[in-house]
PDB file of N, CA and C in Angstrom:
ATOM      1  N   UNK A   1       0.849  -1.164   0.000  1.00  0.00           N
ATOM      2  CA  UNK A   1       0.000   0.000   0.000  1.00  0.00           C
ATOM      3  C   UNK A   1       0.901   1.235   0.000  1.00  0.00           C
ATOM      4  N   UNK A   2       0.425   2.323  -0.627  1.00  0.00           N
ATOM      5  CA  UNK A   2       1.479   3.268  -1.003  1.00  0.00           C
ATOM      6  C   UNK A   2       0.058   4.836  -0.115  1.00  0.00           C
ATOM      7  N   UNK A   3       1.111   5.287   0.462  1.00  0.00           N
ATOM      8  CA  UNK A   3       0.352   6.378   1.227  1.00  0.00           C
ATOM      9  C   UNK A   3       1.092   7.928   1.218  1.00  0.00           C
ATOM     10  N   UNK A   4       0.221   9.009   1.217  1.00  0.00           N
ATOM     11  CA  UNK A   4       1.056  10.423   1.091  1.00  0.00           C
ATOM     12  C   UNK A   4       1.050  10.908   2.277  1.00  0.00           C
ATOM     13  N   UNK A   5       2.393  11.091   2.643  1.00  0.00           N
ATOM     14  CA  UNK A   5       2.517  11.462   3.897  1.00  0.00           C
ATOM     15  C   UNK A   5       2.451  13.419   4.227  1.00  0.00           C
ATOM     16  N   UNK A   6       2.650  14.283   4.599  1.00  0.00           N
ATOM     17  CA  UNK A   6       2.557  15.695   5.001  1.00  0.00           C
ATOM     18  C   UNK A   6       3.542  15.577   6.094  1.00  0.00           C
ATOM     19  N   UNK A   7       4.909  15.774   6.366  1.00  0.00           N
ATOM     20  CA  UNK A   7       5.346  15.904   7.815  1.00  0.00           C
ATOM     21  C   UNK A   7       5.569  17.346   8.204  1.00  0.00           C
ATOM     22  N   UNK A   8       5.635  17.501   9.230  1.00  0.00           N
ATOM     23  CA  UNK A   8       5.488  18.342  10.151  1.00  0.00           C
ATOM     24  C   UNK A   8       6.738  18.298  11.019  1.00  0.00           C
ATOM     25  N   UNK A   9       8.133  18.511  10.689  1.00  0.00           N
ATOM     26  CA  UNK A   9       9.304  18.839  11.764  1.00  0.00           C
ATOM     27  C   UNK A   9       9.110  19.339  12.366  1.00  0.00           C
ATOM     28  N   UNK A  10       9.921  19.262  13.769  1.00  0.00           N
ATOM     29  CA  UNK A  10      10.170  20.491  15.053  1.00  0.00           C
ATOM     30  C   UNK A  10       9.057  20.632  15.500  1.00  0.00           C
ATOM     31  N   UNK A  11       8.072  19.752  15.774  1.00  0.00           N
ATOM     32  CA  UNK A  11       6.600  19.898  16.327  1.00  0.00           C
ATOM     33  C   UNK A  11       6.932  19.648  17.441  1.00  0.00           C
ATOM     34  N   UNK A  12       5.982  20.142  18.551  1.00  0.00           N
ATOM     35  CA  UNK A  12       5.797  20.236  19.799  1.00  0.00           C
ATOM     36  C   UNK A  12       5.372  18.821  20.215  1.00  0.00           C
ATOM     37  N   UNK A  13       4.776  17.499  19.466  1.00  0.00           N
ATOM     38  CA  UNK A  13       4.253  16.703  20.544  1.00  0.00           C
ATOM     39  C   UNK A  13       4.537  15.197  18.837  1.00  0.00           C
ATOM     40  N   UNK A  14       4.521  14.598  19.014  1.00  0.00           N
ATOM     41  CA  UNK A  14       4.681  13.583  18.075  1.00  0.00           C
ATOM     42  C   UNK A  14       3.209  12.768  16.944  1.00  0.00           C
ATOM     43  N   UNK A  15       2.815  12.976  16.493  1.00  0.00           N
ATOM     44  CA  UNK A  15       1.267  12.474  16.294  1.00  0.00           C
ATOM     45  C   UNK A  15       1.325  12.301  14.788  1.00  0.00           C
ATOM     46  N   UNK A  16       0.182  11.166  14.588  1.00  0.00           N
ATOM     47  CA  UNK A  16      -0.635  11.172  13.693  1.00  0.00           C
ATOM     48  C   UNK A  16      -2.157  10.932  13.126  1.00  0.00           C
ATOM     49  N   UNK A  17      -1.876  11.861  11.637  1.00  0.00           N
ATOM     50  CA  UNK A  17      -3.086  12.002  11.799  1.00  0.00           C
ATOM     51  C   UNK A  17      -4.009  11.657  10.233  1.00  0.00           C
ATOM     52  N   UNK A  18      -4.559  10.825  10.053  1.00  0.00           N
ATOM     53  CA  UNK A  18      -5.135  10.765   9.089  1.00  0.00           C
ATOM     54  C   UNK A  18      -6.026  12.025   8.243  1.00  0.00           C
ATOM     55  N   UNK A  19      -6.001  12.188   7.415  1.00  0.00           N
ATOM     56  CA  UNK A  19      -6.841  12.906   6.185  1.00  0.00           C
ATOM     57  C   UNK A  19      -6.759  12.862   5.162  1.00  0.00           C
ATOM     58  N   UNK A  20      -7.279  11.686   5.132  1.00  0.00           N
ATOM     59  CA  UNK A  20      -8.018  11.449   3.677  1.00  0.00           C
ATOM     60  C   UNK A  20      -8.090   9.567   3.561  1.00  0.00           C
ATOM     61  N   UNK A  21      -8.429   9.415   2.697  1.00  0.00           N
ATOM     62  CA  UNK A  21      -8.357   7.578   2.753  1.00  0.00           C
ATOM     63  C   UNK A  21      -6.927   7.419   2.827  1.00  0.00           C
ATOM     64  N   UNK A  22      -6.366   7.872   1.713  1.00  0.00           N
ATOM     65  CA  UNK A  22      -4.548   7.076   1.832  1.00  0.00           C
ATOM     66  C   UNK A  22      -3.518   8.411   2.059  1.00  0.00           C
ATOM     67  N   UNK A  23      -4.157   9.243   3.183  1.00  0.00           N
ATOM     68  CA  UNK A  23      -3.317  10.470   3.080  1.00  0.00           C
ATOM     69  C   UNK A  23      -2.983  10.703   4.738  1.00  0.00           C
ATOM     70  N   UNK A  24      -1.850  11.106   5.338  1.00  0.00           N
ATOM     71  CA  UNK A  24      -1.805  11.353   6.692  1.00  0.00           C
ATOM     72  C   UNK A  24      -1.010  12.836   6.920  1.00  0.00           C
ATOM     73  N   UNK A  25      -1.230  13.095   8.045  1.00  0.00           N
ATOM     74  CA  UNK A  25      -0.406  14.453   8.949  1.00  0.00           C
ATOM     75  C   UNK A  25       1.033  13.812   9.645  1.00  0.00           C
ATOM     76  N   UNK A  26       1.959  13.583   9.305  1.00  0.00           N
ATOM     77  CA  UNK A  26       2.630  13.229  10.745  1.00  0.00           C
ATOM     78  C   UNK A  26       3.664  14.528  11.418  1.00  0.00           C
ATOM     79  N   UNK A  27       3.022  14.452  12.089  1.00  0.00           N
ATOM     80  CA  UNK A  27       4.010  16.103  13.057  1.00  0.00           C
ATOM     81  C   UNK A  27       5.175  14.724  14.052  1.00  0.00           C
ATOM     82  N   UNK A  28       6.546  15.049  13.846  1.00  0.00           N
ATOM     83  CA  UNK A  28       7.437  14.835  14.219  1.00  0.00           C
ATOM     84  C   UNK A  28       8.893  15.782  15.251  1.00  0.00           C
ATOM     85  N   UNK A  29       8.783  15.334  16.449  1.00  0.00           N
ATOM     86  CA  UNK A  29       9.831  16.200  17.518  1.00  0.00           C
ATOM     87  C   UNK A  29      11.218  16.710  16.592  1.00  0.00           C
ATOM     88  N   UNK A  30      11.499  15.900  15.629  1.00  0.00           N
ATOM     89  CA  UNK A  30      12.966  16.006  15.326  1.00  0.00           C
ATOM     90  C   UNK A  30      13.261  16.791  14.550  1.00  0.00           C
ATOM     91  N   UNK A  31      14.190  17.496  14.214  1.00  0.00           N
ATOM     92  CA  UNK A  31      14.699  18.417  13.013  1.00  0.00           C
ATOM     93  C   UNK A  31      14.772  18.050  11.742  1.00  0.00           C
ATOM     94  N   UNK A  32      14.826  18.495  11.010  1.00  0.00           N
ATOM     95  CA  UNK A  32      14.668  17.782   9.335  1.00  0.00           C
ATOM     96  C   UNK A  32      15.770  17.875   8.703  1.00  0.00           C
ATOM     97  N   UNK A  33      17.150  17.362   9.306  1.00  0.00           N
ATOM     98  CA  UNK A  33      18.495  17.731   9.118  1.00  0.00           C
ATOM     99  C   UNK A  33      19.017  15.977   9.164  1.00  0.00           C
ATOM    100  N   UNK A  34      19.727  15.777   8.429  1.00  0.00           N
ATOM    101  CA  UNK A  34      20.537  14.371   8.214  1.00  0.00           C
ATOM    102  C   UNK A  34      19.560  13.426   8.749  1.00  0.00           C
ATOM    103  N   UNK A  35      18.473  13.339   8.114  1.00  0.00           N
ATOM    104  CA  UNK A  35      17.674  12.637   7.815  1.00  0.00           C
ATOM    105  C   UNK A  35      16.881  11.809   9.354  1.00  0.00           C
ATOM    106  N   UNK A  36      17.170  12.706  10.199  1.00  0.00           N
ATOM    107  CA  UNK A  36      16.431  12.274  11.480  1.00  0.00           C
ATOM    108  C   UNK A  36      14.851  12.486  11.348  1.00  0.00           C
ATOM    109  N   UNK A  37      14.309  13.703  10.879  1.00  0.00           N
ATOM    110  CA  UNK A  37      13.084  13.377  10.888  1.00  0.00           C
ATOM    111  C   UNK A  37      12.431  12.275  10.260  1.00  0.00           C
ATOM    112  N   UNK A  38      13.123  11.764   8.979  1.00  0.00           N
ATOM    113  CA  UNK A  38      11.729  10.538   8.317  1.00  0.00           C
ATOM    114  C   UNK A  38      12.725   9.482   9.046  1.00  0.00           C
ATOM    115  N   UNK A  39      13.302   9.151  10.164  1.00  0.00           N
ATOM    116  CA  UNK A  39      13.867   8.262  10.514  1.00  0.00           C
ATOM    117  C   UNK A  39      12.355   8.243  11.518  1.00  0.00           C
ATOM    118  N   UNK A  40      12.009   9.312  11.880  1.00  0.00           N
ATOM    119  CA  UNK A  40      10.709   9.021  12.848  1.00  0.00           C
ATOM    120  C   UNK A  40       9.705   9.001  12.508  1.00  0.00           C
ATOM    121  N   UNK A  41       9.374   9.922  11.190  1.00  0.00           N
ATOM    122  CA  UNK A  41       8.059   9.266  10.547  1.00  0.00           C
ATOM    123  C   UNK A  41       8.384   8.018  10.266  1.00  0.00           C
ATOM    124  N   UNK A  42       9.042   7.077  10.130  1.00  0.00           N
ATOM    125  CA  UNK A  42       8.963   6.005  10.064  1.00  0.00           C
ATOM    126  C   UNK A  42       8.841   5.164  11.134  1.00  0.00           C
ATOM    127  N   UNK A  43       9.066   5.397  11.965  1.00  0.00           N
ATOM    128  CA  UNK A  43       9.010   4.806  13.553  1.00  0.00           C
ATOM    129  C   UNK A  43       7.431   5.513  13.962  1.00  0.00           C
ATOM    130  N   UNK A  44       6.945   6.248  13.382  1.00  0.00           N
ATOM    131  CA  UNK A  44       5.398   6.575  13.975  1.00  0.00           C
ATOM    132  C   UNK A  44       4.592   5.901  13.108  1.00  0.00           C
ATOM    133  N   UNK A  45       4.915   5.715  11.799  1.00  0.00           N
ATOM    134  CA  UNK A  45       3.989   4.862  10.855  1.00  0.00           C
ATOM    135  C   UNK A  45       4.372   3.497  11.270  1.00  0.00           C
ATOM    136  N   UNK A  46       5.371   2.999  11.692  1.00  0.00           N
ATOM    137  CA  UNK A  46       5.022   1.681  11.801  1.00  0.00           C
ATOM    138  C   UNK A  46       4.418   1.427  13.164  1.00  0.00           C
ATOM    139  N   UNK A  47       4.573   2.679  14.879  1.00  0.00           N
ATOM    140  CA  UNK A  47       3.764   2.163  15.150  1.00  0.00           C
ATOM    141  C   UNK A  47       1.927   2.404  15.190  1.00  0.00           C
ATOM    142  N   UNK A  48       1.610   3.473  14.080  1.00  0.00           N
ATOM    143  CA  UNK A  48       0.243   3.620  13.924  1.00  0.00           C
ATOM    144  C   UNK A  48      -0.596   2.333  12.879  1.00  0.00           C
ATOM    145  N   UNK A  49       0.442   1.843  12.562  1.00  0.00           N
ATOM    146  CA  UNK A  49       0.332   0.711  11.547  1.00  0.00           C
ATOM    147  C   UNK A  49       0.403  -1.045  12.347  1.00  0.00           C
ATOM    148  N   UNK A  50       1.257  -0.608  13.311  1.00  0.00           N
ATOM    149  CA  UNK A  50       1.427  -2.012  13.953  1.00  0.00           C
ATOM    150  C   UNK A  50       2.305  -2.930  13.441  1.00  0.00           C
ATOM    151  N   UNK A  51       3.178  -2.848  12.624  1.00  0.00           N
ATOM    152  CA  UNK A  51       4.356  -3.464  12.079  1.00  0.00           C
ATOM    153  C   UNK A  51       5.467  -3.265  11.888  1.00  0.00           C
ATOM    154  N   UNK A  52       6.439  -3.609  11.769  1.00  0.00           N
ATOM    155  CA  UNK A  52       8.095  -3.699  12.317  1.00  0.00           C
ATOM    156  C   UNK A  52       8.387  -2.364  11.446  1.00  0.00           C
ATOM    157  N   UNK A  53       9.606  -1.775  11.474  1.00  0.00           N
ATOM    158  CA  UNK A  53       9.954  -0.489  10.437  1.00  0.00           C
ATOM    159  C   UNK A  53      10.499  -1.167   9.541  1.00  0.00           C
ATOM    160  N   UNK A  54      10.835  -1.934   9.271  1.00  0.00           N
ATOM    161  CA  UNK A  54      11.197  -2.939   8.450  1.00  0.00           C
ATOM    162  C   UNK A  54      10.173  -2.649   7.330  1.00  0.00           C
ATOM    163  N   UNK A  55       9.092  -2.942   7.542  1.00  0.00           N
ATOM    164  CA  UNK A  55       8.197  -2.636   6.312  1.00  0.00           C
ATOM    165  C   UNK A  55       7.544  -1.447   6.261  1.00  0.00           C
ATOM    166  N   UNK A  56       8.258  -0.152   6.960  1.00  0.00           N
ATOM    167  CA  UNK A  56       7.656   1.157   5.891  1.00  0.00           C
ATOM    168  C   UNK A  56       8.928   1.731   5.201  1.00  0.00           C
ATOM    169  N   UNK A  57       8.850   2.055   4.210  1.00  0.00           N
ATOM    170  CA  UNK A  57       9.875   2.885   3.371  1.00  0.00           C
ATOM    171  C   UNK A  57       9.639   3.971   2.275  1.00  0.00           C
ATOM    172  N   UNK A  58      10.302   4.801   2.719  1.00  0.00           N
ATOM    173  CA  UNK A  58       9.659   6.165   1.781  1.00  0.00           C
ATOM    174  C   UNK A  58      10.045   5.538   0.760  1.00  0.00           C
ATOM    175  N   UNK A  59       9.312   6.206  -0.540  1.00  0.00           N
ATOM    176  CA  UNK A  59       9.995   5.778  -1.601  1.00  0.00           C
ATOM    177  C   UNK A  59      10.382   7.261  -2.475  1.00  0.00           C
ATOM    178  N   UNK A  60       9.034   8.201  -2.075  1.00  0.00           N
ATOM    179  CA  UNK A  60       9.829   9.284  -2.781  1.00  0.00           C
ATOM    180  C   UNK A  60       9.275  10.416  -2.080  1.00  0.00           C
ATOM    181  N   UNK A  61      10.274  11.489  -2.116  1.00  0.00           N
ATOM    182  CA  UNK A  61      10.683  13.008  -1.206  1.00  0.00           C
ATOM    183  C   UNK A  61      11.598  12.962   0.437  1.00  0.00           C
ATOM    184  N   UNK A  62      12.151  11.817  -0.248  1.00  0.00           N
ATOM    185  CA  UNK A  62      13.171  11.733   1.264  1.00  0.00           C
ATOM    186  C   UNK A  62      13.520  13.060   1.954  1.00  0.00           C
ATOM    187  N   UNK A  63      13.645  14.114   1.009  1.00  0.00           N
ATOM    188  CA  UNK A  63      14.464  15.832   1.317  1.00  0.00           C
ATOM    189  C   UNK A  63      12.891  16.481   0.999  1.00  0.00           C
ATOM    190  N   UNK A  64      11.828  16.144   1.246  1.00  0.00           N
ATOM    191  CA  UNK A  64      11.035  16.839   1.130  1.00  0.00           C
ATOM    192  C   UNK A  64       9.782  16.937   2.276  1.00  0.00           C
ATOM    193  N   UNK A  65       8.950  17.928   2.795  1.00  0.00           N
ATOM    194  CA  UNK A  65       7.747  17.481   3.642  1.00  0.00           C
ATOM    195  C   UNK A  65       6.927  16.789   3.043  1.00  0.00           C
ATOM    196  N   UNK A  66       6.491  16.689   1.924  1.00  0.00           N
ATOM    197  CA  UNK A  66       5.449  15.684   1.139  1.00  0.00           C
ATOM    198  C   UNK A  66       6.350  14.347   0.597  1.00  0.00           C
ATOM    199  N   UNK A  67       5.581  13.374   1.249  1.00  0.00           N
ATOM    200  CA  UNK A  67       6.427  11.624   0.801  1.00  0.00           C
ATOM    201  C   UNK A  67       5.444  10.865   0.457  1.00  0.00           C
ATOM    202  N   UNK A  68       5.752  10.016   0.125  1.00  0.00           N
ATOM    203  CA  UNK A  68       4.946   8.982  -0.698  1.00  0.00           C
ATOM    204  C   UNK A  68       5.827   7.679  -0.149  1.00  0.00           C
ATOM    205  N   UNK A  69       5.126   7.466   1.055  1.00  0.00           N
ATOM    206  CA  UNK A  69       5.962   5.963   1.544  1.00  0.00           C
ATOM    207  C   UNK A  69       4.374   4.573   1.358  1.00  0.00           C
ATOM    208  N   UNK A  70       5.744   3.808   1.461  1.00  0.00           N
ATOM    209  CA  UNK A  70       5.016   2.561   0.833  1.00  0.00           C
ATOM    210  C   UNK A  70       5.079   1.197   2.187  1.00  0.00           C
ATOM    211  N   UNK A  71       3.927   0.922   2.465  1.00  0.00           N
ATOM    212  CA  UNK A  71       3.758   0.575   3.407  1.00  0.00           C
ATOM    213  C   UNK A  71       3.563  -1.436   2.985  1.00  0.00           C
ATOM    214  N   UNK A  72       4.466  -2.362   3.195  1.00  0.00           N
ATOM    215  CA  UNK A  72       4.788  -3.629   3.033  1.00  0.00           C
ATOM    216  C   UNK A  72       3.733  -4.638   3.985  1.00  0.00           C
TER     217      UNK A  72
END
């Protein structure tokens, strides 16, 4: 399943949030510098998802707030 993500760096509290069928919010604590933030959108999608990080992986806008990760 392939989903569009929106992140949200340097946020105050960690969350996510659905809007839309295959579309989410994720506001993330971390800075958007050497790749720490989608190191945690990935650690929040897998656990809003319930499965290992192993199976989420951006596939495209690694350097960008809009991603398109693909969920295994």
């Amino acid at each position: 399943m392939k989903i569009s993500v929106k992140v949200k760096p340097n946020a105050r509290e960690k969350k996510v949030e659905q809007s839309g069928a295959n579309s989410f919010r994720v506001s993330v604590r971390a800075v958007s510098k050497e790749g720490k933030a989608n190191q945690e959108v990935i650690e929040l999608m897998s656990e809003y998802f319930d499965i290992p990080r192993s199976r989420v992986r951006i596939i495209r806008g690694y350097a960008a707030k809009e991603k398109i990760i693909e969920i295994e």
